[in-house]
PDB file of N, CA and C in Angstrom:
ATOM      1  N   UNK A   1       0.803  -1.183   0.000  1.00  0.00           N
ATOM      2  CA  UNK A   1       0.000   0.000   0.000  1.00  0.00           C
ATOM      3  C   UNK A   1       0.855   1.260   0.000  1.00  0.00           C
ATOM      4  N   UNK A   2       2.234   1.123   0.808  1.00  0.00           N
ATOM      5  CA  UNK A   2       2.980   2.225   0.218  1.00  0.00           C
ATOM      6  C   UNK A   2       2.992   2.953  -1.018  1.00  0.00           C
ATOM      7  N   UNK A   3       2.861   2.284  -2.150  1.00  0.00           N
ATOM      8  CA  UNK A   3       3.133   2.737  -3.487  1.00  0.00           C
ATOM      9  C   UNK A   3       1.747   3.365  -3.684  1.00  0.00           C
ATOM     10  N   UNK A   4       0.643   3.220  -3.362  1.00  0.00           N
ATOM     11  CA  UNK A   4      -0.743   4.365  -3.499  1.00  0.00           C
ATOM     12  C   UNK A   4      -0.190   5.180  -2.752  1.00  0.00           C
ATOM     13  N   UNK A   5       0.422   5.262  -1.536  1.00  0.00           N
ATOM     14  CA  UNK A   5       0.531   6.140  -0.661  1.00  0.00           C
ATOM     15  C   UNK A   5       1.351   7.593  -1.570  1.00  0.00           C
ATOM     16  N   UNK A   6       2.189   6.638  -2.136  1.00  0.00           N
ATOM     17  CA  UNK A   6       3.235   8.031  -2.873  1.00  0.00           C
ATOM     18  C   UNK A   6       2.597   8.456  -4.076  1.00  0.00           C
ATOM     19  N   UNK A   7       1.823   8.267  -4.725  1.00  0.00           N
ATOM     20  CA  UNK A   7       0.631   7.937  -6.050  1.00  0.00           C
ATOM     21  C   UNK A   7       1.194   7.085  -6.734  1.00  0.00           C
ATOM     22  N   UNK A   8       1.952   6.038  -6.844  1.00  0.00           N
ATOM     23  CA  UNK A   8       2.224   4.942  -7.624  1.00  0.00           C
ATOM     24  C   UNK A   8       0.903   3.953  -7.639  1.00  0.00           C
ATOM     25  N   UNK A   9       0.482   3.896  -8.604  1.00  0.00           N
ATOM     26  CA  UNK A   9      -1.040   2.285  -8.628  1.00  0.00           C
ATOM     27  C   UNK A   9       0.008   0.848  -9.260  1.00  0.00           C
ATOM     28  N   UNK A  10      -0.257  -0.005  -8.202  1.00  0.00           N
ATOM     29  CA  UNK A  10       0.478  -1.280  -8.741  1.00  0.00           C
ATOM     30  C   UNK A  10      -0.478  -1.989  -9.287  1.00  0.00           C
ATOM     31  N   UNK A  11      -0.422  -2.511 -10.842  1.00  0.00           N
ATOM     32  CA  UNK A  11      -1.650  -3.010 -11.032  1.00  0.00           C
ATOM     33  C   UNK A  11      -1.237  -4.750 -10.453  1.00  0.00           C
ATOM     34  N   UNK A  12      -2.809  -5.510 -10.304  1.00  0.00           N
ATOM     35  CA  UNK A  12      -2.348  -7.047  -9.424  1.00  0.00           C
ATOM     36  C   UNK A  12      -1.925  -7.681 -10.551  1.00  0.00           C
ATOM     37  N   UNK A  13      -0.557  -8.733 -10.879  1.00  0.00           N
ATOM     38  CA  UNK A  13      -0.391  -9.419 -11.942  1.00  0.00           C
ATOM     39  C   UNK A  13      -1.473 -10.859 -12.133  1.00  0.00           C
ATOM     40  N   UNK A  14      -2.168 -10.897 -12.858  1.00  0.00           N
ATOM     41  CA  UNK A  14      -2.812 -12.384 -13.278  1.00  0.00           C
ATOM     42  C   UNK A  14      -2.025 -13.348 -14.116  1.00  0.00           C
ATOM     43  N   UNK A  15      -2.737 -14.480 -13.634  1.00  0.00           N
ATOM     44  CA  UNK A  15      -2.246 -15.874 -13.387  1.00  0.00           C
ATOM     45  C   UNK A  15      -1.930 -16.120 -15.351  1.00  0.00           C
ATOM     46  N   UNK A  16      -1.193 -16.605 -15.837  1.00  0.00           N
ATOM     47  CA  UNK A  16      -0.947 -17.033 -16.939  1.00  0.00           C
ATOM     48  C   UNK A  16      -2.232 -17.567 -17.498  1.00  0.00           C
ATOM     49  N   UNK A  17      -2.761 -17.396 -18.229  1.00  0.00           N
ATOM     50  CA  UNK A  17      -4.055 -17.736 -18.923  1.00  0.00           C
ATOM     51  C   UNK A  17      -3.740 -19.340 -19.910  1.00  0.00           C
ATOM     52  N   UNK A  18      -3.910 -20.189 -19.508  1.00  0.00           N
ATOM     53  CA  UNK A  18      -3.910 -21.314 -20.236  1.00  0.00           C
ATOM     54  C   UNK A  18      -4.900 -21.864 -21.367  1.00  0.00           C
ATOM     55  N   UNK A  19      -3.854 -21.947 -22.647  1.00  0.00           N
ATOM     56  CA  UNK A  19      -4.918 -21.868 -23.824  1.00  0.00           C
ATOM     57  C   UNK A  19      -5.066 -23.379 -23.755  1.00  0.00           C
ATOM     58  N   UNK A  20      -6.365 -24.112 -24.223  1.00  0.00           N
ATOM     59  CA  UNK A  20      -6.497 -25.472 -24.499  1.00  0.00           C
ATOM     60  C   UNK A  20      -6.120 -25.573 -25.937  1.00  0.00           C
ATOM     61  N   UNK A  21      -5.592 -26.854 -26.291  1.00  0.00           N
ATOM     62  CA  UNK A  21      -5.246 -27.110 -27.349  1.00  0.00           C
ATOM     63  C   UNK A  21      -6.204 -27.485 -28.080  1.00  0.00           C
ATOM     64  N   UNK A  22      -6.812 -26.772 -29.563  1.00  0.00           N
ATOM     65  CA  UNK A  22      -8.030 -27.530 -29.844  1.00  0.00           C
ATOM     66  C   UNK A  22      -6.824 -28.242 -31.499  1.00  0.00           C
ATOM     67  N   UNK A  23      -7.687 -29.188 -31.190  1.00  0.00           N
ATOM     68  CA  UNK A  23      -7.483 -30.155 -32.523  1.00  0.00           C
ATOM     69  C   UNK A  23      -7.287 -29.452 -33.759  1.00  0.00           C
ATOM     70  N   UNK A  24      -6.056 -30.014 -34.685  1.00  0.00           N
ATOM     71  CA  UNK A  24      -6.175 -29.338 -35.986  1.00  0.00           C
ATOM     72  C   UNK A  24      -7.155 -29.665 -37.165  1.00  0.00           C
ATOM     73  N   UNK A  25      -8.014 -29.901 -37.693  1.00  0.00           N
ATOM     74  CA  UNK A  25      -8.807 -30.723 -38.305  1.00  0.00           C
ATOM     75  C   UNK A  25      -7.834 -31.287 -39.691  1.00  0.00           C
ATOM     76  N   UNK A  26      -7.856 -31.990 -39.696  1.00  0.00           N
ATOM     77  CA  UNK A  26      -7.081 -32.943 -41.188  1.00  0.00           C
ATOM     78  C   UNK A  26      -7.043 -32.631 -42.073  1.00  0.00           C
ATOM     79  N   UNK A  27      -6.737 -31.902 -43.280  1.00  0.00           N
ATOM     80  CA  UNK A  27      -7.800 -31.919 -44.393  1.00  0.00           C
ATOM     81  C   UNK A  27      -6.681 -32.895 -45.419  1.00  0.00           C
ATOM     82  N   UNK A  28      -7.149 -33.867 -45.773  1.00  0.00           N
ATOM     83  CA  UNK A  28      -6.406 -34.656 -47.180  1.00  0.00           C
ATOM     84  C   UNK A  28      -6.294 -33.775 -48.378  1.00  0.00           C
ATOM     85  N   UNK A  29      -5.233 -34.299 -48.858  1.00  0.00           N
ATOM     86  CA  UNK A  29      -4.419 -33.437 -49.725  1.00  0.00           C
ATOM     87  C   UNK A  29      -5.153 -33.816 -50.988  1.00  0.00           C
ATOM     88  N   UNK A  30      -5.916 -33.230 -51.794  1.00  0.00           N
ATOM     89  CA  UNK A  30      -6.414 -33.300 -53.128  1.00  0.00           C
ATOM     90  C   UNK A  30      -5.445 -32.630 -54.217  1.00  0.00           C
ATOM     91  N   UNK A  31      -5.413 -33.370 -55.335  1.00  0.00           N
ATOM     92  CA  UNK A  31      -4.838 -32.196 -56.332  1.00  0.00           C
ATOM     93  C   UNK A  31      -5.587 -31.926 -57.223  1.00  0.00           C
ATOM     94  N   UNK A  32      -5.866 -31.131 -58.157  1.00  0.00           N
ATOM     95  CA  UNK A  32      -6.111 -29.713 -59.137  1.00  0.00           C
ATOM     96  C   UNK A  32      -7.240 -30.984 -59.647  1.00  0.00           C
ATOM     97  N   UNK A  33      -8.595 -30.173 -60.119  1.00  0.00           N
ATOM     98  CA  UNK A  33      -9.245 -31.117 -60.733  1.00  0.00           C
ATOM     99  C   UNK A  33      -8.193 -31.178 -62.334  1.00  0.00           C
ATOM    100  N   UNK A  34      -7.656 -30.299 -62.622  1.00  0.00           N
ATOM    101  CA  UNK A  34      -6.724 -30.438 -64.302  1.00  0.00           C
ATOM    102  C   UNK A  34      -6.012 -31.043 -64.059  1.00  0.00           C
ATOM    103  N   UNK A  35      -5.172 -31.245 -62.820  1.00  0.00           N
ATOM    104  CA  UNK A  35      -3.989 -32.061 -62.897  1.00  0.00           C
ATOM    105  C   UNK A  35      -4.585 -33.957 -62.840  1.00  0.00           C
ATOM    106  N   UNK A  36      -5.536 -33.710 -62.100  1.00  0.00           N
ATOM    107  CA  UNK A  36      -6.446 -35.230 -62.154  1.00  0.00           C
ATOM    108  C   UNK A  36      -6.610 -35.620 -63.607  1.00  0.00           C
ATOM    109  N   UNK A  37      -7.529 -34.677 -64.266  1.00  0.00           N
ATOM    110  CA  UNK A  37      -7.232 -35.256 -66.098  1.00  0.00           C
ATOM    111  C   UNK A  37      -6.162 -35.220 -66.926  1.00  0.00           C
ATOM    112  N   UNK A  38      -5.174 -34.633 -66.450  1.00  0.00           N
ATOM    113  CA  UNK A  38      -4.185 -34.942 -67.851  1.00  0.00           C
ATOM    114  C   UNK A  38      -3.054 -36.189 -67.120  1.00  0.00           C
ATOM    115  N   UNK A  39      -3.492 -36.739 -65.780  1.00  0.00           N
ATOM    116  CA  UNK A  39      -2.626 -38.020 -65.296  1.00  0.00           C
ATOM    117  C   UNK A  39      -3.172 -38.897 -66.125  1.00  0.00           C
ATOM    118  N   UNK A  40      -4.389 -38.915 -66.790  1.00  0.00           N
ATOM    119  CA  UNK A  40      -4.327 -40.812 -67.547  1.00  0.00           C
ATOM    120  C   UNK A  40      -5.363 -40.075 -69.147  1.00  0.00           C
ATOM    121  N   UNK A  41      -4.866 -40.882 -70.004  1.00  0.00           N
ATOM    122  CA  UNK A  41      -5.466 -40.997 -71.304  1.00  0.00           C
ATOM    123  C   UNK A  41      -6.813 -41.252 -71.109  1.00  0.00           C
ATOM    124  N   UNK A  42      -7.904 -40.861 -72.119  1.00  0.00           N
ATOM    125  CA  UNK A  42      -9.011 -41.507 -71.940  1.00  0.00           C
ATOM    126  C   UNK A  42      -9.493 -41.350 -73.327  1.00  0.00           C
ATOM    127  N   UNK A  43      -9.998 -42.898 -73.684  1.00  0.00           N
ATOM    128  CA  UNK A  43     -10.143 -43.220 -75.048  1.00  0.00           C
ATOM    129  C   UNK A  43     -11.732 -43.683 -74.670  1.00  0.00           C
ATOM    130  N   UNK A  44     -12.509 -43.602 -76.165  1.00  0.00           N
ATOM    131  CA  UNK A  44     -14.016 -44.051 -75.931  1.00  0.00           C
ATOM    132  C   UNK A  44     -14.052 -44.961 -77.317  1.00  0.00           C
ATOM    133  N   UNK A  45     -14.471 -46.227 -76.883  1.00  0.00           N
ATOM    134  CA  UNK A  45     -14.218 -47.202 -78.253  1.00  0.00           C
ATOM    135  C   UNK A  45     -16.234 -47.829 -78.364  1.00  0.00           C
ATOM    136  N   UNK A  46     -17.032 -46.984 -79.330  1.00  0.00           N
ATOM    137  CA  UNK A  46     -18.278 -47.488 -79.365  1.00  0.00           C
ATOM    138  C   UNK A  46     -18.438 -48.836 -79.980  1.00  0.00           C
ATOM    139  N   UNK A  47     -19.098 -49.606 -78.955  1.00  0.00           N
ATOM    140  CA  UNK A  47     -19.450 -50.712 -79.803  1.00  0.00           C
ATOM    141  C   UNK A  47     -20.779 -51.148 -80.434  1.00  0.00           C
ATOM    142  N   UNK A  48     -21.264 -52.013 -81.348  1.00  0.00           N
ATOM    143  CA  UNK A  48     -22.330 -52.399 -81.273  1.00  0.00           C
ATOM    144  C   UNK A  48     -23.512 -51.959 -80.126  1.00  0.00           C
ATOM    145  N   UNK A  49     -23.040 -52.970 -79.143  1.00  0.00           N
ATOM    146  CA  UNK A  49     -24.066 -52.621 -78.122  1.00  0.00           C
ATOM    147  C   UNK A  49     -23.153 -52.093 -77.015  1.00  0.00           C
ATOM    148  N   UNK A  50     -23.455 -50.643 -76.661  1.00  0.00           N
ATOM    149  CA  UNK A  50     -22.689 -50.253 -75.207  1.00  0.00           C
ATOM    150  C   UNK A  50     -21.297 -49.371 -75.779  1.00  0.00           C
ATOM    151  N   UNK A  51     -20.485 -49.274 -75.286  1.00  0.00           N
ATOM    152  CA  UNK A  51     -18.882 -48.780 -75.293  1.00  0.00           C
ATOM    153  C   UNK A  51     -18.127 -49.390 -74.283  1.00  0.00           C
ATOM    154  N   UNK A  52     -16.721 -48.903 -74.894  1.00  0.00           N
ATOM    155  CA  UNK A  52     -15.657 -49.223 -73.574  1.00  0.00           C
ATOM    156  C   UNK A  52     -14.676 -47.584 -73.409  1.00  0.00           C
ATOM    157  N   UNK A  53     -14.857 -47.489 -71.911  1.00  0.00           N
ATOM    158  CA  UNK A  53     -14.631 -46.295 -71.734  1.00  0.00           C
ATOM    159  C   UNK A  53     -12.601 -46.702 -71.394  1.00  0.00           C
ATOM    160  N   UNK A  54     -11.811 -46.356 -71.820  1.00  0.00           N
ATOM    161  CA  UNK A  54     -10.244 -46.712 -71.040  1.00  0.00           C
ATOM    162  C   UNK A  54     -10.069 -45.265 -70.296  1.00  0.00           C
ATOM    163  N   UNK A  55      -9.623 -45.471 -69.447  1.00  0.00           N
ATOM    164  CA  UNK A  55      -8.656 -44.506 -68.820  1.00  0.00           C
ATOM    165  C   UNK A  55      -7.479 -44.947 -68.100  1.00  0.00           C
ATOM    166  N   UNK A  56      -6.072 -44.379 -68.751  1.00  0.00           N
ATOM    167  CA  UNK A  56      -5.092 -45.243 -68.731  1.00  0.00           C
ATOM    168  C   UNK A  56      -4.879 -46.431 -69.474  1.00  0.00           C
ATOM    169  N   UNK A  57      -4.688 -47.366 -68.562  1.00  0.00           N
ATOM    170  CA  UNK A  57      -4.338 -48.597 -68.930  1.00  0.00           C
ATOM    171  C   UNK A  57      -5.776 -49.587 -68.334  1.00  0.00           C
ATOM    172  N   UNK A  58      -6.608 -48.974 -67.760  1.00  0.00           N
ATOM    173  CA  UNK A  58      -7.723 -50.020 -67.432  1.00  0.00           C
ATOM    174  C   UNK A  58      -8.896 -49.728 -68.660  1.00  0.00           C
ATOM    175  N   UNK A  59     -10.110 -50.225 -69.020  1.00  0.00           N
ATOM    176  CA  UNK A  59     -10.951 -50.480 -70.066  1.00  0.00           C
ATOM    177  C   UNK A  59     -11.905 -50.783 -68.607  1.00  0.00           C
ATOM    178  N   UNK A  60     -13.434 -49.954 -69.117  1.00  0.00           N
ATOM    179  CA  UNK A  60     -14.266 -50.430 -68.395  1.00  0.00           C
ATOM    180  C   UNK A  60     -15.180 -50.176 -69.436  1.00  0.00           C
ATOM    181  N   UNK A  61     -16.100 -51.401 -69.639  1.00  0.00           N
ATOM    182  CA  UNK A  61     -17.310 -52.103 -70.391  1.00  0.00           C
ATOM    183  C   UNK A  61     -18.629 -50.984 -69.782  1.00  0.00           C
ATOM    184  N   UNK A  62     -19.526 -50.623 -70.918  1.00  0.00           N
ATOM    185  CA  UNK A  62     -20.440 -49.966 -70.385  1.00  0.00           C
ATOM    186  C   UNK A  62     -21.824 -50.764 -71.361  1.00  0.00           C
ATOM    187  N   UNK A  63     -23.004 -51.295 -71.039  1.00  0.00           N
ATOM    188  CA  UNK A  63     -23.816 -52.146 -71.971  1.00  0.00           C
ATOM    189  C   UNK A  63     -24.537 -50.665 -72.439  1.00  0.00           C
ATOM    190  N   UNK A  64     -24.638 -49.333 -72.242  1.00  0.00           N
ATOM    191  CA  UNK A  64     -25.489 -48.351 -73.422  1.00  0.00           C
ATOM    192  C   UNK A  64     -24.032 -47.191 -73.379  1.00  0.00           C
ATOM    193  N   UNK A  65     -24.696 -46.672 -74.292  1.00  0.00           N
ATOM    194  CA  UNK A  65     -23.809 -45.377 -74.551  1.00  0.00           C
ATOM    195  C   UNK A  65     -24.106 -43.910 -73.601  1.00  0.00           C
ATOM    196  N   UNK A  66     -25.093 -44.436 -73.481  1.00  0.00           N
ATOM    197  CA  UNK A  66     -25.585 -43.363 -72.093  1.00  0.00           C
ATOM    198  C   UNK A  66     -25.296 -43.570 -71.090  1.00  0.00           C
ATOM    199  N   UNK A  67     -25.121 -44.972 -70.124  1.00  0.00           N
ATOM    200  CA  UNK A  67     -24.421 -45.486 -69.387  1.00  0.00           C
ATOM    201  C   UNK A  67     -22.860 -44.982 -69.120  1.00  0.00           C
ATOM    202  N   UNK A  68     -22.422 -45.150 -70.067  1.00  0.00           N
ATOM    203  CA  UNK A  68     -20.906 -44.644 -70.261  1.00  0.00           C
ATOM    204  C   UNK A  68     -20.749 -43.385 -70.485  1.00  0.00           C
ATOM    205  N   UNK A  69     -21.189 -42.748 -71.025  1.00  0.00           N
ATOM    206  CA  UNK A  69     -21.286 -40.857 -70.992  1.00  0.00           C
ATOM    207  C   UNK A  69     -21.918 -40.530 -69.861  1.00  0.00           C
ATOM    208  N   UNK A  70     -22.217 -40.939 -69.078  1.00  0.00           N
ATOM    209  CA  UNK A  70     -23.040 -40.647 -67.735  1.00  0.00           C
ATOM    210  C   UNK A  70     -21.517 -40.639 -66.786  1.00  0.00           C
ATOM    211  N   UNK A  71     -20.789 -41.685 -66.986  1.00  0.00           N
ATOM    212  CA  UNK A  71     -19.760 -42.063 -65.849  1.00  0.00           C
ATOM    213  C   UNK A  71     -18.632 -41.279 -66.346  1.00  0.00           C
ATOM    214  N   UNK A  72     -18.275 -41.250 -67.932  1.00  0.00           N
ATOM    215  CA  UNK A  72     -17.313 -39.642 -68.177  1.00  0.00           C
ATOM    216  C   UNK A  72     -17.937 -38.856 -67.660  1.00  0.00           C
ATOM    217  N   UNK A  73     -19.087 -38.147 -67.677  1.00  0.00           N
ATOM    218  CA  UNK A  73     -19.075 -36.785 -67.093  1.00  0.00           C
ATOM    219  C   UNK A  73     -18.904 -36.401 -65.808  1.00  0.00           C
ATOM    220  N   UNK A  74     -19.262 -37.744 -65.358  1.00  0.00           N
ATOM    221  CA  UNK A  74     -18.527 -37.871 -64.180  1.00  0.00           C
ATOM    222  C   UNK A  74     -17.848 -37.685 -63.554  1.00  0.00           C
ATOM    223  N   UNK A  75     -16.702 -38.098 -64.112  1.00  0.00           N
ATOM    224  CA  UNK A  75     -15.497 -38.302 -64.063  1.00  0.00           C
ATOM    225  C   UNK A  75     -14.936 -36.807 -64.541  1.00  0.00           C
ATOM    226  N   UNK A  76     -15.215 -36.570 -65.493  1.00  0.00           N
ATOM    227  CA  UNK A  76     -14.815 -34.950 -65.889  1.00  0.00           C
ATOM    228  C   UNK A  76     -14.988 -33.868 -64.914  1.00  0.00           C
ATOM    229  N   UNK A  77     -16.284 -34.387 -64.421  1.00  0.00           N
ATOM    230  CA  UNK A  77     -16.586 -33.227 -63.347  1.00  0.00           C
ATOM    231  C   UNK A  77     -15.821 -33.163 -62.092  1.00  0.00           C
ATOM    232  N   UNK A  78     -15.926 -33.857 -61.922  1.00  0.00           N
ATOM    233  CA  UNK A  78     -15.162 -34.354 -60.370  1.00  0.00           C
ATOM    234  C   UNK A  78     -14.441 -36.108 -60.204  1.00  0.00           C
ATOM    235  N   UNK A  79     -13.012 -35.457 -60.837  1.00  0.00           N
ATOM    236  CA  UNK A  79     -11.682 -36.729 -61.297  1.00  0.00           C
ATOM    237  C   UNK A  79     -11.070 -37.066 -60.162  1.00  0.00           C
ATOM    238  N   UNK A  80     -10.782 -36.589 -59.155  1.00  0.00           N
ATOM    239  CA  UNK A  80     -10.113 -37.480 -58.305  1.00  0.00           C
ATOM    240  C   UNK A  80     -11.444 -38.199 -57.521  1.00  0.00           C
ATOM    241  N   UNK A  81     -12.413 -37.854 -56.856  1.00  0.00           N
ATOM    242  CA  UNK A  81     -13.102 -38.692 -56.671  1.00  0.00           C
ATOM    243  C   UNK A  81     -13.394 -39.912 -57.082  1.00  0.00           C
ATOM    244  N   UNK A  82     -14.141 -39.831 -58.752  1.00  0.00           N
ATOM    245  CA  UNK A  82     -14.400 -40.829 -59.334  1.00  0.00           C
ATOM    246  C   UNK A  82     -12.787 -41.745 -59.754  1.00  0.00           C
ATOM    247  N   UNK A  83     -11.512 -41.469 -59.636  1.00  0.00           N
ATOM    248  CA  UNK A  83     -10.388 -42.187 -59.765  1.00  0.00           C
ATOM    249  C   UNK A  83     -10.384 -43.074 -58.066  1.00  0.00           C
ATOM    250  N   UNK A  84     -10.863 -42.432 -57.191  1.00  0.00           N
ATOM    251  CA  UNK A  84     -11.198 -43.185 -55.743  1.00  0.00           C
ATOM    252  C   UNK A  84     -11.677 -44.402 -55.867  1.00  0.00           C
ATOM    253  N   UNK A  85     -12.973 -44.158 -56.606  1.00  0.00           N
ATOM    254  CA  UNK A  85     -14.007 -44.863 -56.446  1.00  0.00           C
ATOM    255  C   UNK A  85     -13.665 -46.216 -57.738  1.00  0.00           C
ATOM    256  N   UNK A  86     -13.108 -45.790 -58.579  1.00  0.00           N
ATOM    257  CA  UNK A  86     -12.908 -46.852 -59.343  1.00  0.00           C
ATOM    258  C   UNK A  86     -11.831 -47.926 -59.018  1.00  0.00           C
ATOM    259  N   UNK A  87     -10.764 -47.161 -58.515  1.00  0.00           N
ATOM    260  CA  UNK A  87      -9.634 -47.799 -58.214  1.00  0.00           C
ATOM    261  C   UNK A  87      -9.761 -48.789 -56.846  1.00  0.00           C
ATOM    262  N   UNK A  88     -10.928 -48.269 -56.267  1.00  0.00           N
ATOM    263  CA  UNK A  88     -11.612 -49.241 -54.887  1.00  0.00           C
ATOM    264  C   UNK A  88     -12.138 -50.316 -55.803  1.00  0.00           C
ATOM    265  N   UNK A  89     -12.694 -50.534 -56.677  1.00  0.00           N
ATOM    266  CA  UNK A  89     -13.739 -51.208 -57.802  1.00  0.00           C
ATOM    267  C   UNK A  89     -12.624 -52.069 -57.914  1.00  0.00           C
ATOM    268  N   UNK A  90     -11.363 -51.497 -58.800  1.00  0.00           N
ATOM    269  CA  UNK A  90     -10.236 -52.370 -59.397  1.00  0.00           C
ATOM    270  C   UNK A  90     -10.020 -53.295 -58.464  1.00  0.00           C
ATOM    271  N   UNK A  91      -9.812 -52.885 -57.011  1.00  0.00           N
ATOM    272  CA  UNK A  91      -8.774 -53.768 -56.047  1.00  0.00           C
ATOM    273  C   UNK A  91      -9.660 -54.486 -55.404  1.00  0.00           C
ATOM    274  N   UNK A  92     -10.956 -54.713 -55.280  1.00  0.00           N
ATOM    275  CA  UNK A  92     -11.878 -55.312 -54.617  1.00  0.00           C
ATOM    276  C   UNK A  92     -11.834 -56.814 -55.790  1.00  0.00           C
ATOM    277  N   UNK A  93     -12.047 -56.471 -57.148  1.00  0.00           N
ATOM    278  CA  UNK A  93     -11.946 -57.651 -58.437  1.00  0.00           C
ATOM    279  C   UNK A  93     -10.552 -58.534 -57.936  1.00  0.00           C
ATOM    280  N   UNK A  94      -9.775 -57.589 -57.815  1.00  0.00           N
ATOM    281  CA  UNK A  94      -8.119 -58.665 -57.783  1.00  0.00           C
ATOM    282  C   UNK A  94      -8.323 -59.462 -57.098  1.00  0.00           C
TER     283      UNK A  94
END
């Protein structure tokens, strides 16, 4: 109380404030929907009945042509996904 006495104000020091650590949320690393299409070739071979759509080195059988233009646009629209989802397809067959 000396130090009011002379007009000095001591202010009271507080306690270190402890931050909680909140979680960083994950986010998986996607790349470029462009860089997703120019990683694999994609050829369209119509057949008789149906097409075969390749991308890369795999060939997938489609029985209409609408069927198979349904799953390119797909795929065009949103390529790493549908490369997820197929490549789960591939390794489930092996």
């Amino acid at each position: 109380m000396e130090e009011r006495e002379r007009g000095m104000l001591v202010e009271p020091v507080a306690a270190p404030i402890r931050l909680e650590e909140q979680p960083v949320p994950t986010k998986e690393w996607k790349p470029l929907r462009s860089e997703c299409l120019r990683n694999y070739e994609v050829k369209i071979r119509f057949l008789t009945i149906g097409c075969v759509i390749s991308v890369g080195c795999k060939e997938i059988p489609f029985t209409t042509i609408k069927e198979g233009m349904e799953a390119l646009n797909e795929y065009v629209a949103r390529p790493y996904e549908s490369q997820q989802a197929w490549e789960k397809r591939f390794q489930e067959e092996e």
